[in-house]
N, C-alpha and C. Protein backbone atom coordinates (compact mmCIF):
# COMPACT_ATOMS: atom_id res chain seq x y z
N UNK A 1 -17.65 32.65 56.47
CA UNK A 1 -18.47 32.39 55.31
C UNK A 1 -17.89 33.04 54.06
N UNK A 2 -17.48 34.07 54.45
CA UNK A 2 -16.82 35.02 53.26
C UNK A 2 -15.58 34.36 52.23
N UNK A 3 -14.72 33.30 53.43
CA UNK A 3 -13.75 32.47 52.60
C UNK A 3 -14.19 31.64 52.03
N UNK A 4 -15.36 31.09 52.68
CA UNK A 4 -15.37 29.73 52.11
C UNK A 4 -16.15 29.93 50.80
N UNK A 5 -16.53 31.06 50.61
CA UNK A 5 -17.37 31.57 49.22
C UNK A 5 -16.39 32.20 48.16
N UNK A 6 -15.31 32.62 48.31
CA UNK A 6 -14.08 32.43 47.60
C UNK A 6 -13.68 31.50 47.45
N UNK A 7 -13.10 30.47 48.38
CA UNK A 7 -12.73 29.05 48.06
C UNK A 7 -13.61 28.48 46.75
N UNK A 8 -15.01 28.25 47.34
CA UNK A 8 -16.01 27.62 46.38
C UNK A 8 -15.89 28.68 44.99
N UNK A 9 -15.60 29.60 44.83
CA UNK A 9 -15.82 30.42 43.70
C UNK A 9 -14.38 30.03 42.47
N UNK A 10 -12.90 29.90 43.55
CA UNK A 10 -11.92 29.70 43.00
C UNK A 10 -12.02 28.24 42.36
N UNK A 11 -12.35 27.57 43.30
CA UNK A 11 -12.73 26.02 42.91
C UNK A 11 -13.68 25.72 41.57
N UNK A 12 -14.60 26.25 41.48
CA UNK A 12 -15.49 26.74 40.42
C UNK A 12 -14.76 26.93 39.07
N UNK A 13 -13.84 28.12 38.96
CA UNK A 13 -13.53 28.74 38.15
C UNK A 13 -12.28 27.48 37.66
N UNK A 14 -11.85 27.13 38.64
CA UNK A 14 -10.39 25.87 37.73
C UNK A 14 -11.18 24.69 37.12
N UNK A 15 -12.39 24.60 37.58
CA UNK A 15 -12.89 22.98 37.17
C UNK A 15 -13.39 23.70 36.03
N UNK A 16 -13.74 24.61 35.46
CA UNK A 16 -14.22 25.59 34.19
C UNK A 16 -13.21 25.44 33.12
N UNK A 17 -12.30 26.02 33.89
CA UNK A 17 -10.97 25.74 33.12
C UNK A 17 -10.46 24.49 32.80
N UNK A 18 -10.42 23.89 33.92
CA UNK A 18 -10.06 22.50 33.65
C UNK A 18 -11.45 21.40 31.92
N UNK A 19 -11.78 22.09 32.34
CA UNK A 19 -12.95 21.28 31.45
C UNK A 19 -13.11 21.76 29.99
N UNK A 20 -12.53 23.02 30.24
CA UNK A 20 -12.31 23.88 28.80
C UNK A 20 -10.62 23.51 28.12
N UNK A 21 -9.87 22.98 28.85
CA UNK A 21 -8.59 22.45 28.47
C UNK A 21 -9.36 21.04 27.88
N UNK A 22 -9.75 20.46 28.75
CA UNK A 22 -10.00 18.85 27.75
C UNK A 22 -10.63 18.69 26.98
N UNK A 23 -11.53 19.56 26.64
CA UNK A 23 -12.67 19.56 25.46
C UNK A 23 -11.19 19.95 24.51
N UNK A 24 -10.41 21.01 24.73
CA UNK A 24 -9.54 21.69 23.61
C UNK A 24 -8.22 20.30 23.21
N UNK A 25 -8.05 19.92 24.41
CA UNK A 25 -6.96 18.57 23.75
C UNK A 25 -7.62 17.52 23.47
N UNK A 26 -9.32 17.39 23.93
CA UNK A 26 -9.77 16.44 22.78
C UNK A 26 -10.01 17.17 21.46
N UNK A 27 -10.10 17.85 21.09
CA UNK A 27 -10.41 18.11 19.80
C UNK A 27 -9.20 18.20 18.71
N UNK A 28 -8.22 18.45 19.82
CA UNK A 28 -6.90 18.87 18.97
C UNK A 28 -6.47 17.03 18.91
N UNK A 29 -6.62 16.32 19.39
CA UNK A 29 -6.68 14.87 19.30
C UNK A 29 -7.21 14.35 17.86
N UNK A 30 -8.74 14.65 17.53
CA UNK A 30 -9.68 13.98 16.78
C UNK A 30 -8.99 14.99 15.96
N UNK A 31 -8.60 16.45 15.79
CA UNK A 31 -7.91 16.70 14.51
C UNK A 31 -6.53 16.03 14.23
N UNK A 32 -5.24 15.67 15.23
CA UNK A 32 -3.79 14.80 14.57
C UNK A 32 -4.45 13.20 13.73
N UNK A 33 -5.60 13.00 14.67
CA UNK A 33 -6.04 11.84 14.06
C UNK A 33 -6.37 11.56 12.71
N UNK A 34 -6.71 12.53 12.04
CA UNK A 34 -7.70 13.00 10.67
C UNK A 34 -5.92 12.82 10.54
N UNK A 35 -5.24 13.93 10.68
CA UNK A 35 -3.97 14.02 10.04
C UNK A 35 -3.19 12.87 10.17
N UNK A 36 -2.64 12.43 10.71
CA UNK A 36 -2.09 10.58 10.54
C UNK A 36 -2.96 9.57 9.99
N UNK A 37 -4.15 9.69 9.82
CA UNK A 37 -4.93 8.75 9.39
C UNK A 37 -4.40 7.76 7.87
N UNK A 38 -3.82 6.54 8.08
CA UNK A 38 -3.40 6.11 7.00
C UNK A 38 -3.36 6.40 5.24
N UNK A 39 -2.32 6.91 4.41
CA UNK A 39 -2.63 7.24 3.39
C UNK A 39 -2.79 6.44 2.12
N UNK A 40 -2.18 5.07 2.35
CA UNK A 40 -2.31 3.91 1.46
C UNK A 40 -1.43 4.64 0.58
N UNK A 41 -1.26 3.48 -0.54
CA UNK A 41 -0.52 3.70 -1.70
C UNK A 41 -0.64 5.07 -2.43
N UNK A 42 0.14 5.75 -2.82
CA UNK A 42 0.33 7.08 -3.61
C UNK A 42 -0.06 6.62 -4.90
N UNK A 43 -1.53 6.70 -5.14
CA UNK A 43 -1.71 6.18 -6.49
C UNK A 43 -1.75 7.24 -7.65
N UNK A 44 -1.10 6.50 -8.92
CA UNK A 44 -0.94 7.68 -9.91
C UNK A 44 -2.21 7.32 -11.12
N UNK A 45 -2.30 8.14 -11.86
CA UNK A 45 -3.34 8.58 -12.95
C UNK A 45 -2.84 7.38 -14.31
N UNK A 46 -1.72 7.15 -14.22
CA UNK A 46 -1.05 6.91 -15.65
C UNK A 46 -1.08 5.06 -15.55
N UNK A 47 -1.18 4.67 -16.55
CA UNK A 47 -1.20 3.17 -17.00
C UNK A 47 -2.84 2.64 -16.95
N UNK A 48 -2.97 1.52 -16.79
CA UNK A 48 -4.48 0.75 -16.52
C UNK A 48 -5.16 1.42 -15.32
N UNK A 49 -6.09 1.79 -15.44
CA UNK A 49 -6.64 2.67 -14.50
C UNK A 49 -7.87 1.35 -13.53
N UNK A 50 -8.11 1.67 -12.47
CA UNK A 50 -8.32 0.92 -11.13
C UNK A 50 -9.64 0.46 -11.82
N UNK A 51 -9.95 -0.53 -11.71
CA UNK A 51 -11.31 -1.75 -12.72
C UNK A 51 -11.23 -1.64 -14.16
N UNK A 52 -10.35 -1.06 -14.50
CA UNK A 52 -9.89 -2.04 -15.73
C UNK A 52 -9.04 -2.89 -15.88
N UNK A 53 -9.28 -4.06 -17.08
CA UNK A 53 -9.14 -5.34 -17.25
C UNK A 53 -6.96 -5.14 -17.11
N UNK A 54 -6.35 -6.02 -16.97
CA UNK A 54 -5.12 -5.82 -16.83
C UNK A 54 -4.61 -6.64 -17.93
N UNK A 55 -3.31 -5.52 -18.44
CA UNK A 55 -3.17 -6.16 -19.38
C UNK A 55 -2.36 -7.28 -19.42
N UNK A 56 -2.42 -8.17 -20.40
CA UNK A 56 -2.24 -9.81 -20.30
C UNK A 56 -0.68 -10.13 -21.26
N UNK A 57 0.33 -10.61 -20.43
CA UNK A 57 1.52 -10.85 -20.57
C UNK A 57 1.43 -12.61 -19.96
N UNK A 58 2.70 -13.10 -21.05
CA UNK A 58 2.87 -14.72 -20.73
C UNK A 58 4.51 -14.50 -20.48
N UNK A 59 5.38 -14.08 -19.22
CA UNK A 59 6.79 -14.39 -19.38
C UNK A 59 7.58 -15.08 -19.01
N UNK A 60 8.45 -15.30 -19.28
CA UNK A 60 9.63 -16.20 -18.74
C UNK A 60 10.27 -15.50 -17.22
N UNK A 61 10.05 -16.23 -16.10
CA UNK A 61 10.63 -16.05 -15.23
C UNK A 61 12.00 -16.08 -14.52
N UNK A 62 12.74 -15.69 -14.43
CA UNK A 62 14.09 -15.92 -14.24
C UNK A 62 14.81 -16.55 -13.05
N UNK A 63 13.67 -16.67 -12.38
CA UNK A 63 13.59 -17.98 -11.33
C UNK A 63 13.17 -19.50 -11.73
N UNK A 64 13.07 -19.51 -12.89
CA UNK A 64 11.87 -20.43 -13.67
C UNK A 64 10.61 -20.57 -13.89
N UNK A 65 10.29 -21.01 -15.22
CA UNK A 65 9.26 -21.29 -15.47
C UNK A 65 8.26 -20.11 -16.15
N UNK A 66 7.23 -19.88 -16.70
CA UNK A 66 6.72 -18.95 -17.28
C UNK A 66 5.67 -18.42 -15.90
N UNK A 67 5.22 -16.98 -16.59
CA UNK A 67 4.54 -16.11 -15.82
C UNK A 67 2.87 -15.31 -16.41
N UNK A 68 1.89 -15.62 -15.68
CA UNK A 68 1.20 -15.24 -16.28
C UNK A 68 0.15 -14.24 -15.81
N UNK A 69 0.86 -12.97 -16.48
CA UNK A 69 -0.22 -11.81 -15.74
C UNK A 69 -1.16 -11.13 -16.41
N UNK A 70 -2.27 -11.08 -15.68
CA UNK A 70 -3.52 -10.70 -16.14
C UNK A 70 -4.37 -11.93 -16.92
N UNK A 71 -5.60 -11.57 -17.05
CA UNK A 71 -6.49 -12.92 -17.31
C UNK A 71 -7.09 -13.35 -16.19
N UNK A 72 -8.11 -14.05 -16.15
CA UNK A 72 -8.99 -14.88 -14.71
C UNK A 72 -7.68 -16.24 -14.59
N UNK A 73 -7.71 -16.13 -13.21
CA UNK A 73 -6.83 -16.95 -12.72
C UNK A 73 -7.26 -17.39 -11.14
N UNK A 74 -6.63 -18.83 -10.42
CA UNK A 74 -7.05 -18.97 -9.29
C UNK A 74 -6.88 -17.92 -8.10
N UNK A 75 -6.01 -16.84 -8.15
CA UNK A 75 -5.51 -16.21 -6.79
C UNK A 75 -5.20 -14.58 -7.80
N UNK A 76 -4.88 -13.65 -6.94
CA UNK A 76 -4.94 -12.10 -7.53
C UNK A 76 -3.46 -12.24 -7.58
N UNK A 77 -2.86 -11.16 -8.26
CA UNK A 77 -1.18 -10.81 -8.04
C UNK A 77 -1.05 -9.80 -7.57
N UNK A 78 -0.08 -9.74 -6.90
CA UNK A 78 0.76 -8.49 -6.43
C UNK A 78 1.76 -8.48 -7.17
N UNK A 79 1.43 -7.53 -8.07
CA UNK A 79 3.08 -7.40 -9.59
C UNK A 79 3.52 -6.18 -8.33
N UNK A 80 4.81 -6.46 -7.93
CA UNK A 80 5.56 -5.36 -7.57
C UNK A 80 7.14 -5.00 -8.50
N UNK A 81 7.03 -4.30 -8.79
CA UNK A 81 8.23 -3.30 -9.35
C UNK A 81 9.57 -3.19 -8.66
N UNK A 82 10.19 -3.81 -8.92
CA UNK A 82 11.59 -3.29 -8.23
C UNK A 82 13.03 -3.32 -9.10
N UNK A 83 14.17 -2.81 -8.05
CA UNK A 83 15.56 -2.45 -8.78
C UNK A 83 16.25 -3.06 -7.71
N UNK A 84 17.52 -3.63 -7.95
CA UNK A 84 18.51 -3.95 -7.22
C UNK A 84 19.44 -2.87 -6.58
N UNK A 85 19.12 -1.75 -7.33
CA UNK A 85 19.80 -0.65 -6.53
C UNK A 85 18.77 0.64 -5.75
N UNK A 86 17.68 -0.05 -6.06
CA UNK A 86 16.51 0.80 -5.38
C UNK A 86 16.46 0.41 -3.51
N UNK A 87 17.04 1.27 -2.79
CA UNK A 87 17.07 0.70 -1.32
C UNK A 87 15.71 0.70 -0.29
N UNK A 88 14.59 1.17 -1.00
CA UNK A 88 13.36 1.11 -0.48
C UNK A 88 12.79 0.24 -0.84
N UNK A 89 13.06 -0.29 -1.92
CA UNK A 89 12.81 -1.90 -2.37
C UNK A 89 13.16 -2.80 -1.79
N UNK A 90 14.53 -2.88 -1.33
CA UNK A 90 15.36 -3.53 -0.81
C UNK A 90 14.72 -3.61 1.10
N UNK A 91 14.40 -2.49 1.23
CA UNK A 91 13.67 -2.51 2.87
C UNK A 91 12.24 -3.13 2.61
N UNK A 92 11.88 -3.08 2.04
CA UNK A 92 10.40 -3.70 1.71
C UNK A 92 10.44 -5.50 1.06
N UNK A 93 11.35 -6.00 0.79
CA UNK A 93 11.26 -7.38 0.59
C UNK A 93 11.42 -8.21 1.68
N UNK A 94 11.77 -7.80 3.06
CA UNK A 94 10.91 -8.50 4.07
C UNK A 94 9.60 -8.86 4.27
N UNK A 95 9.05 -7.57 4.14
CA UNK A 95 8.07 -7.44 4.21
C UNK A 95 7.03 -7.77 3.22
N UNK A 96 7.36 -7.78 2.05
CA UNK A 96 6.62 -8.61 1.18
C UNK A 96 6.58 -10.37 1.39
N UNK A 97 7.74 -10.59 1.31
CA UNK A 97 7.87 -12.42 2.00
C UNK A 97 7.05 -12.47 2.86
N UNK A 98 6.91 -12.12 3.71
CA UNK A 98 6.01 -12.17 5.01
C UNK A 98 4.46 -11.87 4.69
N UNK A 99 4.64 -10.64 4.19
CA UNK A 99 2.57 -10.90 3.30
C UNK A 99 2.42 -11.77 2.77
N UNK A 100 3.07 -12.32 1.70
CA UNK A 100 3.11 -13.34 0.87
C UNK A 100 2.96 -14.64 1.07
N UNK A 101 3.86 -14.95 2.45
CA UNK A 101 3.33 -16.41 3.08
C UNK A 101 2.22 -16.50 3.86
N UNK A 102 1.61 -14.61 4.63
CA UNK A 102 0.43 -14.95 5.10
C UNK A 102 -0.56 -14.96 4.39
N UNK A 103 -0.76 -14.63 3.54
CA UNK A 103 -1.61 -14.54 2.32
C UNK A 103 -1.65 -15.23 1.28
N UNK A 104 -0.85 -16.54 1.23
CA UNK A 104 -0.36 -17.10 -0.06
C UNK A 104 -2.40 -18.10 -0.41
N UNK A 105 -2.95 -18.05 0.41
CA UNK A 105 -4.27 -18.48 -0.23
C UNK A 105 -5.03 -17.75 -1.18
N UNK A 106 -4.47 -16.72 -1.22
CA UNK A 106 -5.93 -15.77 -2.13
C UNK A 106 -4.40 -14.93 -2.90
N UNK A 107 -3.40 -14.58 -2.76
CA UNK A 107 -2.63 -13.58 -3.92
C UNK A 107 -1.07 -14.10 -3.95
N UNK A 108 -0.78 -14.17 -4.85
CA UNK A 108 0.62 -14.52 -5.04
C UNK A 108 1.42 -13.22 -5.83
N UNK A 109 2.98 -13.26 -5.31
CA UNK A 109 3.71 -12.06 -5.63
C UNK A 109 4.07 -12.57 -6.57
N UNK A 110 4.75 -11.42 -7.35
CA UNK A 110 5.21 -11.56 -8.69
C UNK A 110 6.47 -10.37 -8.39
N UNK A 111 7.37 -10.67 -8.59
CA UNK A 111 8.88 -9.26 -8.60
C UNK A 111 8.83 -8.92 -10.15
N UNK A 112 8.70 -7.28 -10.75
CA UNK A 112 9.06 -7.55 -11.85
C UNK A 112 10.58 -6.50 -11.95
N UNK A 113 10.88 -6.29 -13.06
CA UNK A 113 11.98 -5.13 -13.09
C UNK A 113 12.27 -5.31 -14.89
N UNK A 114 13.63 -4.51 -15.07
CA UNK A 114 13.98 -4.52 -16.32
C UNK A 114 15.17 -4.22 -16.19
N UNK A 115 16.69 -4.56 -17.32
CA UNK A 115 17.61 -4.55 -16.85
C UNK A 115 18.55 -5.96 -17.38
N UNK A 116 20.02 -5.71 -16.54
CA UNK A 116 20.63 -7.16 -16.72
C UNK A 116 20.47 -7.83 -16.53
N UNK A 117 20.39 -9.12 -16.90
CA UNK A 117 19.92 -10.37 -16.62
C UNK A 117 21.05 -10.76 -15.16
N UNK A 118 22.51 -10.47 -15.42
CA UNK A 118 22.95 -11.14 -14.44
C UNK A 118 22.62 -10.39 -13.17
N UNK A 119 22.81 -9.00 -13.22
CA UNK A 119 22.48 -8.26 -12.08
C UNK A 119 21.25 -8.30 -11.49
N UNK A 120 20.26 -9.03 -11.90
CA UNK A 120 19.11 -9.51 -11.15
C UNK A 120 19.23 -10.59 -10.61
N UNK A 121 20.36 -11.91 -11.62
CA UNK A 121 20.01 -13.00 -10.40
C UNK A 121 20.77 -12.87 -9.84
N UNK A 122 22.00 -12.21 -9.20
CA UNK A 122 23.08 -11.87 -8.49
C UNK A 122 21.80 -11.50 -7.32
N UNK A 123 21.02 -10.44 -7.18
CA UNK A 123 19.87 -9.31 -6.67
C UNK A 123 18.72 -10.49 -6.11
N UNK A 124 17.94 -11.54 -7.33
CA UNK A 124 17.53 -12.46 -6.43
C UNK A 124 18.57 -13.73 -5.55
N UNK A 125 19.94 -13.60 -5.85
CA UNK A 125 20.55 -15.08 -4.93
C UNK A 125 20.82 -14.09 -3.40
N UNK A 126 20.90 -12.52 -3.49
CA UNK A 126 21.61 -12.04 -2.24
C UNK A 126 19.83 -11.77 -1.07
N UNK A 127 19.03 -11.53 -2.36
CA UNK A 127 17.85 -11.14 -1.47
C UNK A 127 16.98 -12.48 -0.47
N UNK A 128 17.69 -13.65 -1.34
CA UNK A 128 16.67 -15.20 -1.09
C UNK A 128 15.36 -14.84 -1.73
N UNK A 129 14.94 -14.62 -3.18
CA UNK A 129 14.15 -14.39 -3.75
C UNK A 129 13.30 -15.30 -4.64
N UNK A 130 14.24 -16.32 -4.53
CA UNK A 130 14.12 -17.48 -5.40
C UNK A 130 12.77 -18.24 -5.53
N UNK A 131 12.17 -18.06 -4.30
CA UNK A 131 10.59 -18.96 -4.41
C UNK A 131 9.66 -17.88 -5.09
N UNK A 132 10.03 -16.91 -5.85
CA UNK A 132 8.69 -16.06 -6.38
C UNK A 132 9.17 -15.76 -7.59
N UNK A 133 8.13 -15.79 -8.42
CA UNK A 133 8.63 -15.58 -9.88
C UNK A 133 9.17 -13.85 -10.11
N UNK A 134 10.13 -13.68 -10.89
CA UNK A 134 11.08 -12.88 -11.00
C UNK A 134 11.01 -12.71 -12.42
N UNK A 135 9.95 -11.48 -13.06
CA UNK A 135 10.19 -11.08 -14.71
C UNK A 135 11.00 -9.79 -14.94
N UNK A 136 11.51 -10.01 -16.01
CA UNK A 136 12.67 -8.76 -16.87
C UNK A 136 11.40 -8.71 -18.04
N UNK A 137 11.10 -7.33 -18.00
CA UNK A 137 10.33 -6.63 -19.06
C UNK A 137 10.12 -5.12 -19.11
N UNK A 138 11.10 -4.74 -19.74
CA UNK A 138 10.71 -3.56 -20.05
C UNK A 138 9.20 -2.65 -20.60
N UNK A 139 8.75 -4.08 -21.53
CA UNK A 139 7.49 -3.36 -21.86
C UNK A 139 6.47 -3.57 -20.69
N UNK A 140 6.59 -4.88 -19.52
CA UNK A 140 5.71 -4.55 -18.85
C UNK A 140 5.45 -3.02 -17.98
N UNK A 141 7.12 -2.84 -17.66
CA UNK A 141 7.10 -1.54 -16.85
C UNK A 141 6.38 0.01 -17.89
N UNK A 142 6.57 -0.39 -18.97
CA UNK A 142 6.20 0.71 -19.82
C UNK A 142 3.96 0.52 -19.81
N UNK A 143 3.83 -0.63 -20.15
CA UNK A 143 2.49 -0.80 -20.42
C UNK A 143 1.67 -0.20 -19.16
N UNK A 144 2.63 -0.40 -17.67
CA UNK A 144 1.46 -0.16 -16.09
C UNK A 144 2.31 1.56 -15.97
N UNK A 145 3.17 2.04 -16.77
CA UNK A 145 3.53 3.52 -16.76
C UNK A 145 4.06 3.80 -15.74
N UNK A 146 5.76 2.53 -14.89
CA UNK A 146 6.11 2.66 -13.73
C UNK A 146 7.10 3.85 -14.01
N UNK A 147 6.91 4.80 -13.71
CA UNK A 147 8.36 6.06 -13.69
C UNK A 147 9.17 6.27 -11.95
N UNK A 148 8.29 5.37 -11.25
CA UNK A 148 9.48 5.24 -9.89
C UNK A 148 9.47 3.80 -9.26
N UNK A 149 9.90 3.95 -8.60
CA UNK A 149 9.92 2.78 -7.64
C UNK A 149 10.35 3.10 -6.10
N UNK A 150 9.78 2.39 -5.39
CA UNK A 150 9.21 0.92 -5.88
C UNK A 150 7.51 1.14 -6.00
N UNK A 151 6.84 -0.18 -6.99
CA UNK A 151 5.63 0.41 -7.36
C UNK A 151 4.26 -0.96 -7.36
N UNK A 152 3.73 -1.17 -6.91
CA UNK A 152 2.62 -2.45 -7.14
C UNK A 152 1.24 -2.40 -7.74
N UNK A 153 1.13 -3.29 -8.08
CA UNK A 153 -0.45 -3.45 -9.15
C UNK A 153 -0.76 -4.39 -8.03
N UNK A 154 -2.16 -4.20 -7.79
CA UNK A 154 -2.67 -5.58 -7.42
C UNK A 154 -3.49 -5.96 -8.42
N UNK A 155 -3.91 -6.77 -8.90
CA UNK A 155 -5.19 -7.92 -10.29
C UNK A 155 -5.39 -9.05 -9.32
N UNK A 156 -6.90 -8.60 -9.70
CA UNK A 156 -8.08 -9.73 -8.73
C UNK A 156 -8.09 -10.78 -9.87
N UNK A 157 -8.25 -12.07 -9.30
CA UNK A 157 -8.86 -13.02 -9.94
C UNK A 157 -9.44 -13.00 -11.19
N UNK A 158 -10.33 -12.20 -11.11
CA UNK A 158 -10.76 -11.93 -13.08
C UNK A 158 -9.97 -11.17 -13.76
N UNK A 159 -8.65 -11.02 -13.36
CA UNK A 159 -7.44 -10.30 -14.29
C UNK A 159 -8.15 -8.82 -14.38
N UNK A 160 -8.57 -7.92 -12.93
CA UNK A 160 -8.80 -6.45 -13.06
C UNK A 160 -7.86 -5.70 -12.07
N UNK A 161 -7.64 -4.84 -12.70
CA UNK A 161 -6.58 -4.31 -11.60
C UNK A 161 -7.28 -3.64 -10.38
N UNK A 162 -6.69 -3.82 -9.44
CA UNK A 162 -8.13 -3.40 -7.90
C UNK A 162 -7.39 -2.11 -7.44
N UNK A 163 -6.28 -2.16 -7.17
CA UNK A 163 -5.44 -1.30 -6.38
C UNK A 163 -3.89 -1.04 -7.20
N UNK A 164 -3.55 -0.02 -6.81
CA UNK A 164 -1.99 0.17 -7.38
C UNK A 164 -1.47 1.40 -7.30
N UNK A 165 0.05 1.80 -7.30
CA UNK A 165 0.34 2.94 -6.50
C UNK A 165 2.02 2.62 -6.10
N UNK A 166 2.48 4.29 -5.75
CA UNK A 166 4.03 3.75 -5.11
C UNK A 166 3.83 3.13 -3.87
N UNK A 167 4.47 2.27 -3.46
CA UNK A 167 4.71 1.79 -1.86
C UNK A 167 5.80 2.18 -1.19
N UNK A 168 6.16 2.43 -0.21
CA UNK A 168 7.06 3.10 0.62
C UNK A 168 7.02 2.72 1.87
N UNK A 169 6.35 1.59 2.20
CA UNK A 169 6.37 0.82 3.37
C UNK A 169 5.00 -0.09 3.73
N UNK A 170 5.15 -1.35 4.96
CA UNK A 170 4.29 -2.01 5.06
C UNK A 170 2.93 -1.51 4.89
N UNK A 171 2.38 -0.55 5.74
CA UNK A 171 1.08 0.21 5.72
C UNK A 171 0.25 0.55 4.28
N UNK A 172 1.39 1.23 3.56
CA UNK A 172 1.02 1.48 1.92
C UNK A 172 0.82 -0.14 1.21
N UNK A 173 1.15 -1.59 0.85
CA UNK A 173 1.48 -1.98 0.79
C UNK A 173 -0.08 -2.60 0.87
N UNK A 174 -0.01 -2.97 2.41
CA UNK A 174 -1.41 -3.58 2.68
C UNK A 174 -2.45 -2.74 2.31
N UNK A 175 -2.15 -1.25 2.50
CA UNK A 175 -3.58 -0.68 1.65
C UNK A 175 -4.26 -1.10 0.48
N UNK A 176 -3.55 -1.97 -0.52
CA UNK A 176 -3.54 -2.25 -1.84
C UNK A 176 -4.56 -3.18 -1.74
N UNK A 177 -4.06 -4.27 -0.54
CA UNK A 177 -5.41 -5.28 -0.12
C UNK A 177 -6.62 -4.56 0.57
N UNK A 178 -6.45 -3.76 1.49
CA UNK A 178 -7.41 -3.20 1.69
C UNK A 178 -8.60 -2.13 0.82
N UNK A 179 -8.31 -2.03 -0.18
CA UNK A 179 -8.59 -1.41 -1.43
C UNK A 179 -9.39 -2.50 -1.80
N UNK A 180 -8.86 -3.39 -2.14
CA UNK A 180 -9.62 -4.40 -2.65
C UNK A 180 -10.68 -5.24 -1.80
N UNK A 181 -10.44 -5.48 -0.53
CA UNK A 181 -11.70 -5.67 0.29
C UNK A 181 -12.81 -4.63 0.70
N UNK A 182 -12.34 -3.20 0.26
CA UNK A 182 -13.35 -2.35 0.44
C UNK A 182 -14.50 -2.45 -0.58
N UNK A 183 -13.43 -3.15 -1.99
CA UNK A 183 -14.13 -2.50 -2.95
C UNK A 183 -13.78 -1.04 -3.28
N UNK A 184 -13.00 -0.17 -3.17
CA UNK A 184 -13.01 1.19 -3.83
C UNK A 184 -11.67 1.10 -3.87
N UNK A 185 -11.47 2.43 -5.29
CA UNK A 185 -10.53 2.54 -6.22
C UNK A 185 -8.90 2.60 -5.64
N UNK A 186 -9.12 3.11 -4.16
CA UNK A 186 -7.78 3.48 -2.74
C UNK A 186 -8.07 3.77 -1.99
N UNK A 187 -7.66 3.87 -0.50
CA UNK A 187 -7.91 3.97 0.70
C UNK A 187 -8.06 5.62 0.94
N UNK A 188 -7.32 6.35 -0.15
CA UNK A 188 -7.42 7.99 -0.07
C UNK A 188 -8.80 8.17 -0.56
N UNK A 189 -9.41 7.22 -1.16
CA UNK A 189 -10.84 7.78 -2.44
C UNK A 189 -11.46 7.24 -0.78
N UNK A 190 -11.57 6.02 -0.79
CA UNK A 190 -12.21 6.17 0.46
C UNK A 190 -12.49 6.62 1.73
N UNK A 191 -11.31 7.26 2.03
CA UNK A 191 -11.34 8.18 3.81
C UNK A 191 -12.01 9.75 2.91
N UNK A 192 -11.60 10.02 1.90
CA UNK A 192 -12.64 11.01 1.03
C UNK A 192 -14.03 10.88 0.91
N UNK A 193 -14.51 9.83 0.83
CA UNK A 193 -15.85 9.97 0.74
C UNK A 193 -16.58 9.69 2.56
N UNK A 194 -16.22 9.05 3.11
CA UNK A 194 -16.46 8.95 3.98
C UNK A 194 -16.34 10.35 4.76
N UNK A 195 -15.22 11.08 4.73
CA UNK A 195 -15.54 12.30 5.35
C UNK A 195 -16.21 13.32 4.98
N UNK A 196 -16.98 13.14 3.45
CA UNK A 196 -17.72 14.03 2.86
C UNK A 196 -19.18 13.58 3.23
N UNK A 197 -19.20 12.29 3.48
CA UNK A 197 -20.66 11.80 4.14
C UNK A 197 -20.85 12.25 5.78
N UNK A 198 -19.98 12.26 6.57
CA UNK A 198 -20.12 12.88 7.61
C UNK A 198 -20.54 14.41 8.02
């Protein structure tokens, strides 16, 4: 009897333990989670600030044809910012083509940049860029206050800007839409309030 009341006591004491380990790697779980939890676009303070009206440019596209951003229009834009020598740009125009055709019902892309004329269409013939309008404007990049790249505005339908921010890959990217189906200003304002309501 004497063993088997050690046995049962040792047995006891590991399932204690054992149970005090999984409570501790669940918790250490639900905290990496908080910490990876998607950060969306790195949005900055400077240019048209998130529900205000966007400002309204008519340009010449260098793919053809004129361009028209900001104002109520049928579908939102994705003005994205880029450089021909920017290589995170350059990794991300897959991936924009590909949003772009799944999404082409409700937002259409827009490439903008500033710069040589030839060294862009050299930049759209090597990228296959050609089906999306392509503007050179310096003042646009100055008016949305782009100082990096690569960088996107999204403008809803009534020409307001919803979302915008650096992008640095697919995840950031789609946050911009997801911003805008939340309704709130970025996906950071929102995992913020939400964890302050909890």
């Amino acid at each position: 009897m004497d063993a088997m009341t050690v046995v049962v006591a040792v047995l006891f004491v590991l399932v204690l333990a054992l149970t005090v380990a999984v409570w501790a790697l669940a918790r250490q779980v639900g905290v990496l989670f908080e910490r990876v939890s998607p950060l969306g676009a790195l949005v900055t303070d400077a240019g048209p600030t998130v529900g205000a009206a966007a400002p309204a440019f008519e340009l010449d596209s260098i793919t053809g044809g004129k361009v028209v951003i900001g104002g109520a229009g049928k579908q939102s834009t994705l003005l994205f910012f880029a450089s021909p020598t920017c290589p995170v740009c350059k990794k991300l125009l897959p991936i924009l083509r590909t949003l772009a055709n799944d999404e082409v019902k409700w937002v259409r892309l827009v490439l903008a940049s500033d710069g040589d004329l030839d060294e862009h269409r050299a930049f759209v013939q090597a990228q296959k860029l050609a089906q999306f309008p392509y503007v050179l404007s310096s003042q646009l990049g100055m008016t949305f206050r782009v100082s990096r790249l690569p960088f996107a505005v999204l403008i809803d339908e009534q020409g307001m800007v919803r979302a915008k921010g650096l992008v640095n890959n697919r995840e950031q990217v789609e946050s911009l839409f997801n911003a805008k189906e939340l309704g709130v200003t970025s996906v950071q304002h929102y995992l913020d309030q939400t964890v302050q309501s909890a």
